[in-house]
Protein backbone atom coordinates (compact mmCIF):
# COMPACT_ATOMS: atom_id res chain seq x y z
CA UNK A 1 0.00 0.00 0.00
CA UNK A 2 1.13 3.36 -0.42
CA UNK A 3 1.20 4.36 3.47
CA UNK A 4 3.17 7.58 2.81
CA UNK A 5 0.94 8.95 0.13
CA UNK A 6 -2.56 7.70 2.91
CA UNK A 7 -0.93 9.04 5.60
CA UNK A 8 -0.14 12.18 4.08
CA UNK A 9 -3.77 13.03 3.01
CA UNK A 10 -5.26 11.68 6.01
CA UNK A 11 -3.35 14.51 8.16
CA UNK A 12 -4.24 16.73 5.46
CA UNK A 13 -8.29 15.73 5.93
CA UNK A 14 -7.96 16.29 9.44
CA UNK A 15 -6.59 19.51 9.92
CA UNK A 16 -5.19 20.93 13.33
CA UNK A 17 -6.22 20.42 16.89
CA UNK A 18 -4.82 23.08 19.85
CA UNK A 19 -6.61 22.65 22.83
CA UNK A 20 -6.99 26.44 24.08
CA UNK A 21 -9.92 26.94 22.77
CA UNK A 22 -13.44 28.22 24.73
CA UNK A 23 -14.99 25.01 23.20
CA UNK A 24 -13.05 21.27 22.70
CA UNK A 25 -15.24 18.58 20.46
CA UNK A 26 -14.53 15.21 19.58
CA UNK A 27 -16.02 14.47 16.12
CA UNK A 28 -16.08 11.14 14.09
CA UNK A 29 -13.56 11.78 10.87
CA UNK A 30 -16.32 10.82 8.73
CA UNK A 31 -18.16 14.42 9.96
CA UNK A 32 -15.05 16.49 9.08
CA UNK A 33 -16.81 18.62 6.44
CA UNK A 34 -19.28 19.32 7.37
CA UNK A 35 -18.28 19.73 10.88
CA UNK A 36 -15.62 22.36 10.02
CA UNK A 37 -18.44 24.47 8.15
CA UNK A 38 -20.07 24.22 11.54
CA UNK A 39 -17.52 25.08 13.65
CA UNK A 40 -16.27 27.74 12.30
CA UNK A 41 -19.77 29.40 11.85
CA UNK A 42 -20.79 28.99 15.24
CA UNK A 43 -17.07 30.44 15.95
CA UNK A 44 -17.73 33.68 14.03
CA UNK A 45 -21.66 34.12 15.09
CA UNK A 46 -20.53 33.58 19.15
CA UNK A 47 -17.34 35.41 19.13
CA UNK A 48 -15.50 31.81 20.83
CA UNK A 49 -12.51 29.72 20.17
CA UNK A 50 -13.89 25.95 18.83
CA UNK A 51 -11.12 23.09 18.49
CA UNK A 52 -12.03 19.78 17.08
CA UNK A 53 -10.22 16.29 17.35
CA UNK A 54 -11.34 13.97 14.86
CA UNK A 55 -10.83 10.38 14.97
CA UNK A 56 -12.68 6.60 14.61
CA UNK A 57 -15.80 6.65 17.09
CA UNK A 58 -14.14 4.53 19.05
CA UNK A 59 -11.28 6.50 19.49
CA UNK A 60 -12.95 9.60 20.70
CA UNK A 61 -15.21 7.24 22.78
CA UNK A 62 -12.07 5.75 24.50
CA UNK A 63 -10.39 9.74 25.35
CA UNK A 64 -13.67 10.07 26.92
CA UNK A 65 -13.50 6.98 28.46
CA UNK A 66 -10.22 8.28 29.65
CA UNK A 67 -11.55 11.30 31.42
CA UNK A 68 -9.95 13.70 28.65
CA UNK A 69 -11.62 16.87 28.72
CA UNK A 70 -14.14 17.13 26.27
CA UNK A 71 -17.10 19.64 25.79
CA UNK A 72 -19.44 17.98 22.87
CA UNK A 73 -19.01 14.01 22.18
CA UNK A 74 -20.24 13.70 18.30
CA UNK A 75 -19.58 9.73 17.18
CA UNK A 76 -20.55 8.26 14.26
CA UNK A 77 -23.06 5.91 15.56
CA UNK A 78 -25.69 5.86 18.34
CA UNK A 79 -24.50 3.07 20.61
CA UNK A 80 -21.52 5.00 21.61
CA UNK A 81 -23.54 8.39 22.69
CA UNK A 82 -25.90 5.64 24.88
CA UNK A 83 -22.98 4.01 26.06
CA UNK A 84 -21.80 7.01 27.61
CA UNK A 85 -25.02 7.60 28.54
CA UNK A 86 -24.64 4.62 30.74
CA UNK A 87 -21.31 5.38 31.91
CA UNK A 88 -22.69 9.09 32.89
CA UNK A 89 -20.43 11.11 30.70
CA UNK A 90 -23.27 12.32 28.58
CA UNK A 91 -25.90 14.61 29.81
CA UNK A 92 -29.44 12.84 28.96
CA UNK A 93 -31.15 15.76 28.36
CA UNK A 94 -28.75 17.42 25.61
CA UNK A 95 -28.89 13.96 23.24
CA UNK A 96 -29.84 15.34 20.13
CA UNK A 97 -29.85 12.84 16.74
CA UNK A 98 -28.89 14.61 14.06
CA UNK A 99 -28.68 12.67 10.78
CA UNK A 100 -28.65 9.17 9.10
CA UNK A 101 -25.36 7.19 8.17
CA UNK A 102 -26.73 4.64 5.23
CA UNK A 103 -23.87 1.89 4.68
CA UNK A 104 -23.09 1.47 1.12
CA UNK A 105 -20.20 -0.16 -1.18
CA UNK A 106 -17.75 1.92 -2.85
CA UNK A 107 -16.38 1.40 -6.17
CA UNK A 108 -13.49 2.89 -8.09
CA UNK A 109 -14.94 4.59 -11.16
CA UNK A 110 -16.45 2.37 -13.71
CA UNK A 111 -16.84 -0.39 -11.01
CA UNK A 112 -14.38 -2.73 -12.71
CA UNK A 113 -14.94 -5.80 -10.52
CA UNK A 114 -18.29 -5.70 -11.41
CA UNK A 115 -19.60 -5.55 -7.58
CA UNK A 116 -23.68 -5.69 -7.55
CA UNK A 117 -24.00 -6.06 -3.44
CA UNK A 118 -22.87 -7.48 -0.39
CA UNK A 119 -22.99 -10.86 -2.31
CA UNK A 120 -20.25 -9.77 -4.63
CA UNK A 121 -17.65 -8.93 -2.05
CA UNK A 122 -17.33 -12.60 -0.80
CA UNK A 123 -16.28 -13.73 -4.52
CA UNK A 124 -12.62 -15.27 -4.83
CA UNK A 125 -10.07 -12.61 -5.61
CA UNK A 126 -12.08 -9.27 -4.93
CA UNK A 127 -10.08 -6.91 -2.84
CA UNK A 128 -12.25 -5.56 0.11
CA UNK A 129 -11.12 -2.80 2.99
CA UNK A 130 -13.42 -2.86 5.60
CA UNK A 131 -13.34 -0.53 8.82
CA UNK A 132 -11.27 -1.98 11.94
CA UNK A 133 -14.39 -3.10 13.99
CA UNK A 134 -13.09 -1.96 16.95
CA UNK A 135 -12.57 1.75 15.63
CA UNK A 136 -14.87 3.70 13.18
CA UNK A 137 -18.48 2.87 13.21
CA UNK A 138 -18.73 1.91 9.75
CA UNK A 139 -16.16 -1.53 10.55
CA UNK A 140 -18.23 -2.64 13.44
CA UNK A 141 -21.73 -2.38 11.47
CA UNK A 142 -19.67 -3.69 8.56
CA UNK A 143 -18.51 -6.62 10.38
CA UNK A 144 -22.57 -7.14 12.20
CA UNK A 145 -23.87 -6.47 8.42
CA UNK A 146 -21.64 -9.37 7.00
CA UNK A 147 -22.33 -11.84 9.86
CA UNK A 148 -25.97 -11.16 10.46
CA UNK A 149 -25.97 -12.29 6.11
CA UNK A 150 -23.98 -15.21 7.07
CA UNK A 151 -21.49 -14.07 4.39
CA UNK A 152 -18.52 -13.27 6.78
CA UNK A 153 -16.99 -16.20 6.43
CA UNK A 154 -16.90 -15.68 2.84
CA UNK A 155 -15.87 -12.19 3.13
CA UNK A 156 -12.97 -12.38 5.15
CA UNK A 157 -10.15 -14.25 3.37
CA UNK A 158 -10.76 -10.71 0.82
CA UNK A 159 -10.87 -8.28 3.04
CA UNK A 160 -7.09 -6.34 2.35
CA UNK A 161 -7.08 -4.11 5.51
CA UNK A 162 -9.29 -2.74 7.82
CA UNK A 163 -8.86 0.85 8.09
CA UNK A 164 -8.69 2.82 11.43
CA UNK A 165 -10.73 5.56 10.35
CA UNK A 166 -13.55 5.42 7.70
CA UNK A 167 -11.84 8.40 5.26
CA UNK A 168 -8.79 6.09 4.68
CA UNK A 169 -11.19 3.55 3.21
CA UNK A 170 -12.56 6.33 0.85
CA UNK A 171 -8.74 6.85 -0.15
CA UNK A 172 -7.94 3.34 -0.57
CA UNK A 173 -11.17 3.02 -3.62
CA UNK A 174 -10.05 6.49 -4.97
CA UNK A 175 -6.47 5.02 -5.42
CA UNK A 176 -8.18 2.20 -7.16
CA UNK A 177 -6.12 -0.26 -4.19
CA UNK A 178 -9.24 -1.98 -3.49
CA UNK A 179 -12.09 -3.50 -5.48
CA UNK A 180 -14.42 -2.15 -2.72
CA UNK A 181 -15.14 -1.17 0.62
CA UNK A 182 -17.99 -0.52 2.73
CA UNK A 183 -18.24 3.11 3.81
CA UNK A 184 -21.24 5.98 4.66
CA UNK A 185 -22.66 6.98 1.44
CA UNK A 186 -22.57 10.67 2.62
CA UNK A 187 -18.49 10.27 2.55
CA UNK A 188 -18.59 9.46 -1.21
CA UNK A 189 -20.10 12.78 -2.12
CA UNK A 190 -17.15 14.83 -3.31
CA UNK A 191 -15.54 12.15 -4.40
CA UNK A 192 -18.34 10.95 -6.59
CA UNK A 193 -18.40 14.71 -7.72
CA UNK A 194 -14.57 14.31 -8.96
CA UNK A 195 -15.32 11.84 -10.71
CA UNK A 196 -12.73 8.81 -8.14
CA UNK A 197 -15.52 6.52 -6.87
CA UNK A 198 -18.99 5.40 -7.60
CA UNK A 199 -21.49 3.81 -5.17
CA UNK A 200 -23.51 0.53 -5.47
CA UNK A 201 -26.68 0.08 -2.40
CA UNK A 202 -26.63 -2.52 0.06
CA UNK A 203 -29.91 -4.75 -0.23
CA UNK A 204 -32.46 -3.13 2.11
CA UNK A 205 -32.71 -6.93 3.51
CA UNK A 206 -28.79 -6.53 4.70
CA UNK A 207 -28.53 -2.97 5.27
CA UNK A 208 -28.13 -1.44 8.81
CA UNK A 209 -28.44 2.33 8.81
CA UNK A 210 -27.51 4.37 11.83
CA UNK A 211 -27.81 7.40 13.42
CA UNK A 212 -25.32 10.38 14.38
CA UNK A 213 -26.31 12.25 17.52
CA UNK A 214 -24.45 14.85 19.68
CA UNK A 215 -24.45 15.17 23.24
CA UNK A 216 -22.78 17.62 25.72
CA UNK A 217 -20.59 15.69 27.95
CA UNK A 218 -20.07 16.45 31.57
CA UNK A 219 -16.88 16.91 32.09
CA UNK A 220 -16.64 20.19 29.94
CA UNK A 221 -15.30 23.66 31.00
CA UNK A 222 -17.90 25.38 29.38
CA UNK A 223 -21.46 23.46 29.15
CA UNK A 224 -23.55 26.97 28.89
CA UNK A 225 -21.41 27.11 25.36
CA UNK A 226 -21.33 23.12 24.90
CA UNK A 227 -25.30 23.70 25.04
CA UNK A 228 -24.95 26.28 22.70
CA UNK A 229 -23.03 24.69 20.04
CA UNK A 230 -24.81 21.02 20.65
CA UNK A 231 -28.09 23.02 19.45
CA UNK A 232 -26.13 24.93 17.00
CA UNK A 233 -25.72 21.72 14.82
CA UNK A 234 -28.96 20.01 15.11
CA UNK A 235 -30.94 23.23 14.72
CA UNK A 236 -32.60 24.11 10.91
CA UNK A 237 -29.51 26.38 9.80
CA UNK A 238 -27.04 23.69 11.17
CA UNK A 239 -29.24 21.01 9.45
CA UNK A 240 -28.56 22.98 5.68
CA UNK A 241 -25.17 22.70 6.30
CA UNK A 242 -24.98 19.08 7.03
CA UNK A 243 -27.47 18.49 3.72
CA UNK A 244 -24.93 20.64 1.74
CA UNK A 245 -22.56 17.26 2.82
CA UNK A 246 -24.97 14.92 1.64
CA UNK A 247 -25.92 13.72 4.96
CA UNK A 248 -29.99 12.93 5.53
CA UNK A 249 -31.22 14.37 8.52
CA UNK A 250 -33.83 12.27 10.95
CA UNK A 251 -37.04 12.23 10.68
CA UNK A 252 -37.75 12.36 14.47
């Protein structure tokens, strides 16, 4: 693999984090667009400081695990807001979901393995990168997906690497190193748009779409402006912004 050439675009994607800032937020890396729109509008409109760390959703999940100081806790999946729910690191009352993450299968342009679904990825010789199930959302529902279809066992011996963070797998199909990999359709926007990738669904049978929600945590220095921000981004003008993206908000 070309690890010089990922690595150097992943840093690139992710952009600095100082932490003397009025605000701290840990973000899934899948959010980073339109979470920097975000930030830096609610930066200008409120006259504060906002830093970001992005990472997997299990990353960000363990430095709060950790007791790292953190104001707003946005994953890329629901089970880790509720499991710090459980853990009480989340205040109850500031859970907000905020959009849809739909699983799909990415494709170098003009698909040349000829992948039509899930089914396709367990035949001899496709390459496949899958998230690391124990990092970014996407590889643990990739890895329930796969076994729930009883196709796991056929997926596996293809599977290439299993990414830490879901934009590397984006990066691996634009680079044409893969055949495939399962990824949040909303990532493939501006690649589609460039013309690098192409999409093909999951069967609605298979598929497990999620939710992203933000929460303010309770360990924050600043919850009046955690509060502020966490409505911020699941308000009506914070909901355009995420559409721009090509994320689908909730219905509820």
């Amino acid at each position: 693999m070309k690890q010089l050439i990922l690595t150097t675009l992943i840093l690139l994607l992710m952009g600095s984090n100082t932490y003397g800032a009025d605000l701290l937020i840990f973000s899934g890396a899948g959010l980073i667009k339109p979470m920097e729109e975000l930030r830096i509008n609610f930066e200008q409109q409120h006259q504060v400081t906002v830093d970001a760390h992005y990472g997997s959703s299990g990353e960000i999940f363990s430095m709060v695990a950790a007791g790292q100081p953190c104001d707003v806790l946005i994953p890329g999946a629901e089970k880790y807001t509720q499991d710090a729910l459980k853990n009480g690191w989340v205040m109850k009352e500031t859970i907000r979901k905020l959009t849809l993450h739909v699983p799909v299968i990415a494709v170098p342009k003009g698909n040349p393995a000829g992948v039509t679904g899930l089914e396709s990825l367990t035949r001899p010789g496709i390459k496949v990168a899958i998230g690391d199930p124990n990092a970014p959302a996407i590889g643990r529902v990739a890895k329930k997906m796969l076994t729930r279809a009883n196709m796991w066992e056929g997926v596996a011996p293809n599977i290439q690497v299993m990414a830490p963070t879901v934009n590397q797998l984006l990066i691996y199909v634009a680079l044409k190193q893969v055949d495939a990999a399962i990824i949040w359709a909303d990532l493939t926007a501006w690649a589609k748009d460039k013309g690098k990738v192409e999409t093909v669904a999951i069967e609605n049978r298979f598929n497990m779409i999620k939710t992203i929600p933000t929460a303010v945590c309770v360990n924050g220095k600043n919850p009046d402006t955690a509060r502020a921000f966490n409505a911020y981004i699941a308000s009506p003008q914070g909901m355009t912004i995420w559409q721009k993206w090509g994320f689908e908000p909730c219905s509820d």
